[in-house]
Every structure is written in C-alpha cells, then in structure tokens.
C-alpha atoms as a PDB file:
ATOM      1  CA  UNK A   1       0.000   0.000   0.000  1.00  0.00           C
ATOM      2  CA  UNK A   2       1.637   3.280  -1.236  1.00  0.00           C
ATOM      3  CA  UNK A   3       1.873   6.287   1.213  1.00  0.00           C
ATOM      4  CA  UNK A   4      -1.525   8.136  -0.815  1.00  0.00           C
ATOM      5  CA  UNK A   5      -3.482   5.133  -0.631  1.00  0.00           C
ATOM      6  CA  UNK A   6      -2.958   4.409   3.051  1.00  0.00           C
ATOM      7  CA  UNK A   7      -3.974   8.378   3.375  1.00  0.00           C
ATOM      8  CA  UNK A   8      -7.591   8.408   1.629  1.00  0.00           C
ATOM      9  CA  UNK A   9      -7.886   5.242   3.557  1.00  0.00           C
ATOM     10  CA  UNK A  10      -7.227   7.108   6.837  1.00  0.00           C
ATOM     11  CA  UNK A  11      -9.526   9.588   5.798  1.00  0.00           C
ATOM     12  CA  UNK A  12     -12.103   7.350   4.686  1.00  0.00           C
ATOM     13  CA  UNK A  13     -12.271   5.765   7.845  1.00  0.00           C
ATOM     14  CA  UNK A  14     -12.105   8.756   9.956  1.00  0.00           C
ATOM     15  CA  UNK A  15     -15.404  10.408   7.740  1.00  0.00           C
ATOM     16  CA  UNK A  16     -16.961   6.709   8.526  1.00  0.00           C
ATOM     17  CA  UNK A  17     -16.841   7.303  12.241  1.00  0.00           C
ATOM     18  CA  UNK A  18     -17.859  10.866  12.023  1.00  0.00           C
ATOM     19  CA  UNK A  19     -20.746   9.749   9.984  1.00  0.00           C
ATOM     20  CA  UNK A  20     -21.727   7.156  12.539  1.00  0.00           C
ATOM     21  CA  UNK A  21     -21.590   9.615  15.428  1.00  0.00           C
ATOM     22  CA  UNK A  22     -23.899  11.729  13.837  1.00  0.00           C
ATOM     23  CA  UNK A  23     -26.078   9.169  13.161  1.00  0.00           C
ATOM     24  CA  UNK A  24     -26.492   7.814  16.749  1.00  0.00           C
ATOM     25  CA  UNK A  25     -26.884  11.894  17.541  1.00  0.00           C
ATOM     26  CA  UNK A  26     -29.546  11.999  15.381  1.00  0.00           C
ATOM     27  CA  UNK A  27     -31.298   8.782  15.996  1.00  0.00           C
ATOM     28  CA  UNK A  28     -31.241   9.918  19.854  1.00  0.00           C
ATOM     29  CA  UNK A  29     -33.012  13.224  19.194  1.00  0.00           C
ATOM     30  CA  UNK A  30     -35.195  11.250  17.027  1.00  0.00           C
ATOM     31  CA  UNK A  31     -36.377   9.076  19.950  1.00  0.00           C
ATOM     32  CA  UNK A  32     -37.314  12.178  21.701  1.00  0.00           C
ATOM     33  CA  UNK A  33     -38.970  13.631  18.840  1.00  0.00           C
ATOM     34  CA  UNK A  34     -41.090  10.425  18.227  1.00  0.00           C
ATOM     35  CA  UNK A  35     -42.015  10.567  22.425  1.00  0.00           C
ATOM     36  CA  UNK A  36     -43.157  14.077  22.592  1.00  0.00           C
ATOM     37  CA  UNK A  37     -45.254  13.364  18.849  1.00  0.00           C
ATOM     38  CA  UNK A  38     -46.821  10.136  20.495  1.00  0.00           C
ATOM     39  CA  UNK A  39     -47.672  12.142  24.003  1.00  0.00           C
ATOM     40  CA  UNK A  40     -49.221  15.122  21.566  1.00  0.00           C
ATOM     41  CA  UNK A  41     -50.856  12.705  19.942  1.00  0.00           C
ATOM     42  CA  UNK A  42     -49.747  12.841  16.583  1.00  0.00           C
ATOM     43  CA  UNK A  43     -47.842  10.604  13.973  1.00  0.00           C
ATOM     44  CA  UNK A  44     -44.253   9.132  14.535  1.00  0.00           C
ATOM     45  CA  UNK A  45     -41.818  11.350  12.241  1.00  0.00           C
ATOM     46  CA  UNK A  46     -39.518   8.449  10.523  1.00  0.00           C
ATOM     47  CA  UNK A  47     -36.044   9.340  10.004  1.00  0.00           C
ATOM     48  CA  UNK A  48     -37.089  10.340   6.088  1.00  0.00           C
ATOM     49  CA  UNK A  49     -38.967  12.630   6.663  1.00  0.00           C
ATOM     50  CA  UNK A  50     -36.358  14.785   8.387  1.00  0.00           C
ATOM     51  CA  UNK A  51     -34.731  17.844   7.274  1.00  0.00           C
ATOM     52  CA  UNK A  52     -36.756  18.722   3.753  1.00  0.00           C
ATOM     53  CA  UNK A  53     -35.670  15.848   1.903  1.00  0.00           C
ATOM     54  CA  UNK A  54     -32.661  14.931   3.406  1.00  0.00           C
ATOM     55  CA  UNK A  55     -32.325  11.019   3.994  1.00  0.00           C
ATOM     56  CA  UNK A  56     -30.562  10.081   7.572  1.00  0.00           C
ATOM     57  CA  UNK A  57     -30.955   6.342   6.174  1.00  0.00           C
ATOM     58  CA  UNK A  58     -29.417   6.729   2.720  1.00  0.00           C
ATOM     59  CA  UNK A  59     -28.751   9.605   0.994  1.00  0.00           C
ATOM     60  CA  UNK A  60     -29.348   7.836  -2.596  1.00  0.00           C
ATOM     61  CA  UNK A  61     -32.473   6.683  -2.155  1.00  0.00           C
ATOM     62  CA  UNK A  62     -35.211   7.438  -4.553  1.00  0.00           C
ATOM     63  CA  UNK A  63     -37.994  10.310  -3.437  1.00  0.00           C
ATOM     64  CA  UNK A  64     -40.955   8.575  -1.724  1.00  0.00           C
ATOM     65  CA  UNK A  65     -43.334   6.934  -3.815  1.00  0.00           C
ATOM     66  CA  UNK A  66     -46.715   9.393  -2.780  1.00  0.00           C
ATOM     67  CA  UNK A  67     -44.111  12.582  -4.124  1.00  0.00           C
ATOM     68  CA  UNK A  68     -43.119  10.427  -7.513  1.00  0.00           C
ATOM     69  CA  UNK A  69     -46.630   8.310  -8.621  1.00  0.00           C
ATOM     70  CA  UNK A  70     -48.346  11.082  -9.406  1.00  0.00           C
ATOM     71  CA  UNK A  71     -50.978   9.994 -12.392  1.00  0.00           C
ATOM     72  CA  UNK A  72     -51.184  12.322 -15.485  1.00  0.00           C
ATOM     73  CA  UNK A  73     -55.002  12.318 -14.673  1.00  0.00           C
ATOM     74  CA  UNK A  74     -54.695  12.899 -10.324  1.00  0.00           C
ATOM     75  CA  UNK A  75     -56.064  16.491 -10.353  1.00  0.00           C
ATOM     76  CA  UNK A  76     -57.170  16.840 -13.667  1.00  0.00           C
ATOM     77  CA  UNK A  77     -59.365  19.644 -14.146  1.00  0.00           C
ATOM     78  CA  UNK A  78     -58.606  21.111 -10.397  1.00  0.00           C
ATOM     79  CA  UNK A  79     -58.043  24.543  -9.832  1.00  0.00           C
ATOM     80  CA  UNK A  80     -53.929  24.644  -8.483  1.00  0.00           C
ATOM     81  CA  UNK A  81     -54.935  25.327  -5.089  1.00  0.00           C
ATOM     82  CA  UNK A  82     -57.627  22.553  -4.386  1.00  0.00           C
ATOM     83  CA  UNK A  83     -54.787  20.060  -6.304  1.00  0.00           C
ATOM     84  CA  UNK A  84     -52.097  21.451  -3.738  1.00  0.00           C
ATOM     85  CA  UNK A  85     -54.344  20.732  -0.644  1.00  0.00           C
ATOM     86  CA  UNK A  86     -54.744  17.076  -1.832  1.00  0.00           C
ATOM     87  CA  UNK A  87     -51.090  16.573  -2.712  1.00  0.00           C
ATOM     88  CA  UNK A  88     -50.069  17.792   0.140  1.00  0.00           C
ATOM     89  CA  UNK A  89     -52.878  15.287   1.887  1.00  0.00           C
ATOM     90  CA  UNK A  90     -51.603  12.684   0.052  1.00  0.00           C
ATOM     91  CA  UNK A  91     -47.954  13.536   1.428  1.00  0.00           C
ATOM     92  CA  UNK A  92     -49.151  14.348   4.532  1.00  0.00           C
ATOM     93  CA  UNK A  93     -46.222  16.639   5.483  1.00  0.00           C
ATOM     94  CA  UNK A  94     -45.551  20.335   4.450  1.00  0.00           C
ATOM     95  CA  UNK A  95     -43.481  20.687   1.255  1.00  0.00           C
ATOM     96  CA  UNK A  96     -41.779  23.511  -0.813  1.00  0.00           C
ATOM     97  CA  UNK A  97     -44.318  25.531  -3.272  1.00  0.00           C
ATOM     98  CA  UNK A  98     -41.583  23.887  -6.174  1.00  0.00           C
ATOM     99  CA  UNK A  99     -42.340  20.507  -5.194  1.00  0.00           C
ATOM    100  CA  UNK A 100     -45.982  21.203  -5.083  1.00  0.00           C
ATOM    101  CA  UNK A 101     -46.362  22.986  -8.293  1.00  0.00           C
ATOM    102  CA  UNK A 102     -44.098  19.981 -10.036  1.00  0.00           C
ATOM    103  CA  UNK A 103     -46.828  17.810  -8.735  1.00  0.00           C
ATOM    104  CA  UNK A 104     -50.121  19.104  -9.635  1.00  0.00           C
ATOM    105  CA  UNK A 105     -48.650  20.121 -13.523  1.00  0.00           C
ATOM    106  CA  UNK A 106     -47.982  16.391 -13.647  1.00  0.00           C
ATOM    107  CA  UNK A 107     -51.402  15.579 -11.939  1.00  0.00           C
ATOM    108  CA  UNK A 108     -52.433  17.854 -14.514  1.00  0.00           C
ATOM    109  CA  UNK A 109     -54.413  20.313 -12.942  1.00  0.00           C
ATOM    110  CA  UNK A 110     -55.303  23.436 -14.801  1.00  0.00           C
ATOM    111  CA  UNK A 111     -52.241  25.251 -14.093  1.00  0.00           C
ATOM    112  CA  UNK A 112     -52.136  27.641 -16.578  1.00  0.00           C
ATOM    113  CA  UNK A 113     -50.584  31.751 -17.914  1.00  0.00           C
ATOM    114  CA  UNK A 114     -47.182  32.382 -17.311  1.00  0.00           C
ATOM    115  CA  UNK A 115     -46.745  33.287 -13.456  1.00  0.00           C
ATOM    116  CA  UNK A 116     -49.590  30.300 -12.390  1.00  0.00           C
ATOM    117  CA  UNK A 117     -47.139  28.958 -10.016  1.00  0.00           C
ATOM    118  CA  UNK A 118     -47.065  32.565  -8.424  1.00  0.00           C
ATOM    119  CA  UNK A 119     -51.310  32.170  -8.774  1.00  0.00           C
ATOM    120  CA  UNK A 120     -50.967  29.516  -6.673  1.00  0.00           C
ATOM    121  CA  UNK A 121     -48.716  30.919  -4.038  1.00  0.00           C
ATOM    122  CA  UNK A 122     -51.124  33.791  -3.491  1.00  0.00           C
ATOM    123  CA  UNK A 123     -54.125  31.329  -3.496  1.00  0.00           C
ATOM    124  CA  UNK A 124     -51.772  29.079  -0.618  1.00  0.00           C
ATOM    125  CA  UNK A 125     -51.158  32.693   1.390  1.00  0.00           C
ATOM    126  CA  UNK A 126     -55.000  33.396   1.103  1.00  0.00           C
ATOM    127  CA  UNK A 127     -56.612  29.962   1.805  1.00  0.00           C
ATOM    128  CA  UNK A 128     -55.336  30.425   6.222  1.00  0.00           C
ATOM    129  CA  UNK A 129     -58.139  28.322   7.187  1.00  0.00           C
ATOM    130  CA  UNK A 130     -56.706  25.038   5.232  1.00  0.00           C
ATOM    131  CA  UNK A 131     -53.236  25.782   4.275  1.00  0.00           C
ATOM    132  CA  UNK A 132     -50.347  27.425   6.445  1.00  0.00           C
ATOM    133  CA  UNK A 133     -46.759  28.545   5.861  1.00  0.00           C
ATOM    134  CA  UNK A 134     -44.265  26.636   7.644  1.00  0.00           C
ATOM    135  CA  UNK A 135     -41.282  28.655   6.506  1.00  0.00           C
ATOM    136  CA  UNK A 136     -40.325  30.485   3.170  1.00  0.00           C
ATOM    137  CA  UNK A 137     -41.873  28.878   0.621  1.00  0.00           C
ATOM    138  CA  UNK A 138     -42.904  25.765   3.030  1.00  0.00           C
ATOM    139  CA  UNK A 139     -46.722  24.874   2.740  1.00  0.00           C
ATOM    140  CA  UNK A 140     -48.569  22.643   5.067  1.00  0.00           C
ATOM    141  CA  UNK A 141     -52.198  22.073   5.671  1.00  0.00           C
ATOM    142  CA  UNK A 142     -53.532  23.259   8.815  1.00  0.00           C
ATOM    143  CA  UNK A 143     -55.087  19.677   9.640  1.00  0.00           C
ATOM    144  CA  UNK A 144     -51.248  18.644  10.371  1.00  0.00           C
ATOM    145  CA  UNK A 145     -50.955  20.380  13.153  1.00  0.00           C
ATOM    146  CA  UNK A 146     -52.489  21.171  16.916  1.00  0.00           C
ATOM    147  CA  UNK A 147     -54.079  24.443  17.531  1.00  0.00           C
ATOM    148  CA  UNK A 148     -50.886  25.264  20.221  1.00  0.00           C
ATOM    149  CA  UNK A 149     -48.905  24.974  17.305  1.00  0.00           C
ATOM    150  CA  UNK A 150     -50.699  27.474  14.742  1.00  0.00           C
ATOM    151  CA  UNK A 151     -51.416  29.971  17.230  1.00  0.00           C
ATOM    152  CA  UNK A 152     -47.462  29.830  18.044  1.00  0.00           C
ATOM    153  CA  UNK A 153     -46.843  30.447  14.594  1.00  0.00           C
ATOM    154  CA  UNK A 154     -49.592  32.975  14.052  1.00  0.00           C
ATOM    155  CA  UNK A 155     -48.100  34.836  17.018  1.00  0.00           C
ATOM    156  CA  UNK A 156     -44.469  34.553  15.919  1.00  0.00           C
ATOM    157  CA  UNK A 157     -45.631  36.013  12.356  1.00  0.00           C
ATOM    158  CA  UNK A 158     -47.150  39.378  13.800  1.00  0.00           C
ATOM    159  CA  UNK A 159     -44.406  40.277  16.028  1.00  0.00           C
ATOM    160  CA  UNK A 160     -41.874  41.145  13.570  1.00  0.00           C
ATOM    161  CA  UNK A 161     -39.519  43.270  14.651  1.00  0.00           C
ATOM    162  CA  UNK A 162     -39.664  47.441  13.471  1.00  0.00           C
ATOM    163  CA  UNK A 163     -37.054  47.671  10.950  1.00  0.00           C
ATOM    164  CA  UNK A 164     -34.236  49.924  12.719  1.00  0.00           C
ATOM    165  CA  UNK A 165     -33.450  53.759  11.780  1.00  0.00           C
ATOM    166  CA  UNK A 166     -36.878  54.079   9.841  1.00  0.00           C
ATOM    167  CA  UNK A 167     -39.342  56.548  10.997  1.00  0.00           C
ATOM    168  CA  UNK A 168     -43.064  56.116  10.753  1.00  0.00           C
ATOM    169  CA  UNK A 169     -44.665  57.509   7.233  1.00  0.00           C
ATOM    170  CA  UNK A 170     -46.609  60.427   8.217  1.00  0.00           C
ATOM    171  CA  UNK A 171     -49.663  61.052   6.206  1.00  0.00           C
ATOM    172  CA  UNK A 172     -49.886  63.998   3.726  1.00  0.00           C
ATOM    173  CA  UNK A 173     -53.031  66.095   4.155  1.00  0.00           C
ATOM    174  CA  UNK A 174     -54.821  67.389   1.123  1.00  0.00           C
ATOM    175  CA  UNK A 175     -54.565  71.016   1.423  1.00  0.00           C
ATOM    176  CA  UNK A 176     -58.272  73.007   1.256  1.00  0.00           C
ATOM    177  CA  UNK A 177     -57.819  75.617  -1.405  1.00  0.00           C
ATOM    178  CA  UNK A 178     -59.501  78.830  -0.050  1.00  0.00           C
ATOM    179  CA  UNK A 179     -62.386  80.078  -2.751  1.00  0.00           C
ATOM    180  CA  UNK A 180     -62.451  83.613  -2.742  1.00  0.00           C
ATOM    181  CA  UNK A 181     -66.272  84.053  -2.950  1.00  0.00           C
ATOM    182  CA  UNK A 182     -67.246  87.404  -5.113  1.00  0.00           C
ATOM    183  CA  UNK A 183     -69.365  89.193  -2.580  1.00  0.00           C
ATOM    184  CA  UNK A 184     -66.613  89.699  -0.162  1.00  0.00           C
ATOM    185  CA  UNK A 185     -64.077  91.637   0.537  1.00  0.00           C
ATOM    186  CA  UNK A 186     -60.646  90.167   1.716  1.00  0.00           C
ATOM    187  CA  UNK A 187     -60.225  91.661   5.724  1.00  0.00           C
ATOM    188  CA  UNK A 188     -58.083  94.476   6.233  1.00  0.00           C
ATOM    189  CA  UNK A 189     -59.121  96.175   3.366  1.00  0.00           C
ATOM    190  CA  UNK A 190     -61.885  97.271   3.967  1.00  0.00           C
ATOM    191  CA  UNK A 191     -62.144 101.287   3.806  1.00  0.00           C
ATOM    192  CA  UNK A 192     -64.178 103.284   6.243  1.00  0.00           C
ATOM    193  CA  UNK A 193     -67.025 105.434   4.524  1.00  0.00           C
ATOM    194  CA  UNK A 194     -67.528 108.489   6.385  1.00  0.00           C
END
C-alpha cells in the first residue's frame, strides 16, 4: 500500500466514524422527537422525513413513492390550489411551493398563464383556514398540526420586529384651497365710509 493510498484510507475511515456519530446523535433526538409526537398525539416522524428531503438512512435513495406516482389524470381539471391541498394530503407533510407545483402540472391540474405557479402561491397565502406557511416557501395544511402549534406560529408572524433607523410615514393632508367668494371683501381692506 503506497503512502496516498494508506492516506484516503485514513480519511475514509475517519469520515466513517464521524458519519456514525452523527447518526447515533440523530437517531437519539429522534427518539425524543417520536415521544413528545406520540404524548401530543400525533404521527411518529420516521427518520425520512427529516430535514426537507434529506435522507438520515441513505442519501441515494429514490424520493418517496406518494411525491413520484403522481398519475397524469390525479387532479385533472382542479383549480392549483384545491390540487395542492390534496397533494399535500396525500404527502401528509408540508413541502416547498416547487415541489408542489411539479406535482399538480404532472397531476395535470389546470395550471395555466405564465406566473400560475405565483397564482398559486397567493391562493396558498390566502386559503389560512386550510393551508399554512411553515417557513419560506414551506406549505402545510392546517389539519397537520395542533391548535398550540398554529397559534405559536400565528403569534411569531405578527411580532416582527420594526425595521431599525426608519421613521413612521406620516400622512400627507390634502390642502383646502380657499375660494375667494365674489361678494366679499378680503379683511383688512376694507375702507371706512364716512
């Protein structure tokens, strides 16, 4: 074994361990995830589903089948936003407006114009009692999660901070233009008659 193949060998090994260490990490906070989910109530996160996409089993493996079987005919005829509330049923996690709108053109809803896919992010914004925004550009339906949890976020959403070194817009009045009416005389110059 030559001196650079016993190197990426050490280094192979040593991203190996690091790799595993996570992965214990992560399987640990899992646990405690999947505890506080089962005392709430609610459905056991599996290790997929964690981190938008990101795979802690295998980081190859092919998107999940309810994202990738979508039928030509699945929302045919459906306006975009009543297609995105049953993809995202059918998914049954919040997922990124791209992912969405992917799914319902190949469902073949009746996405149409040039900026539909902004169309639909409006309709997504608009439609608060069924759909709510998990984080930019992150839609979930509002039957995923407990009422604690939406008023949190509700809450979170209208305390945004003042933006810093701006003062407040004051409002311009529409000035009253004075009508000089024909009958009288401006003040102060008036004459005496005597």
């Amino acid at each position: 074994m030559n001196e650079s193949t016993a190197h990426f060998s050490k280094t192979l090994d040593d991203f190996k361990q690091q790799l595993a260490a996570k992965l214990t990490e992560a399987r640990k906070i899992l646990a405690v995830i999947n505890a506080l989910e089962e005392t709430l109530g609610l459905p056991k996160t599996a290790p997929s589903e964690l981190a938008a996409g990101v795979s802690i089993q295998d980081p190859v493996a092919p998107p999940k089948p309810a994202e990738n079987s979508i039928r030509p005919d699945e929302y045919l005829g459906e306006s975009p936003l009543d297609a995105a509330k049953k993809f995202l049923r059918r998914v049954h996690r919040a997922v990124h407006l791209d992912v969405i709108a992917d799914a319902i053109r190949r469902g073949g809803a009746a996405a149409t114009g040039a900026n539909w896919k902004e169309q639909l992010e409006a309709s997504l914004l608009r439609s608060t009692r069924d759909v709510v925004k998990v984080q930019e550009g992150i839609y979930g339906l509002t039957e995923f999660y407990t009422e604690q949890q939406l008023k949190g976020l509700r809450q979170t959403r209208r305390q945004r901070p003042k933006e810093e070194g701006k003062k407040p817009r004051k409002r311009k009045l529409k000035s009253k233009r004075r009508v000089k009416k024909p009958d009288q005389e401006p003040k102060g110059d008036q004459q005496e008659t005597g």
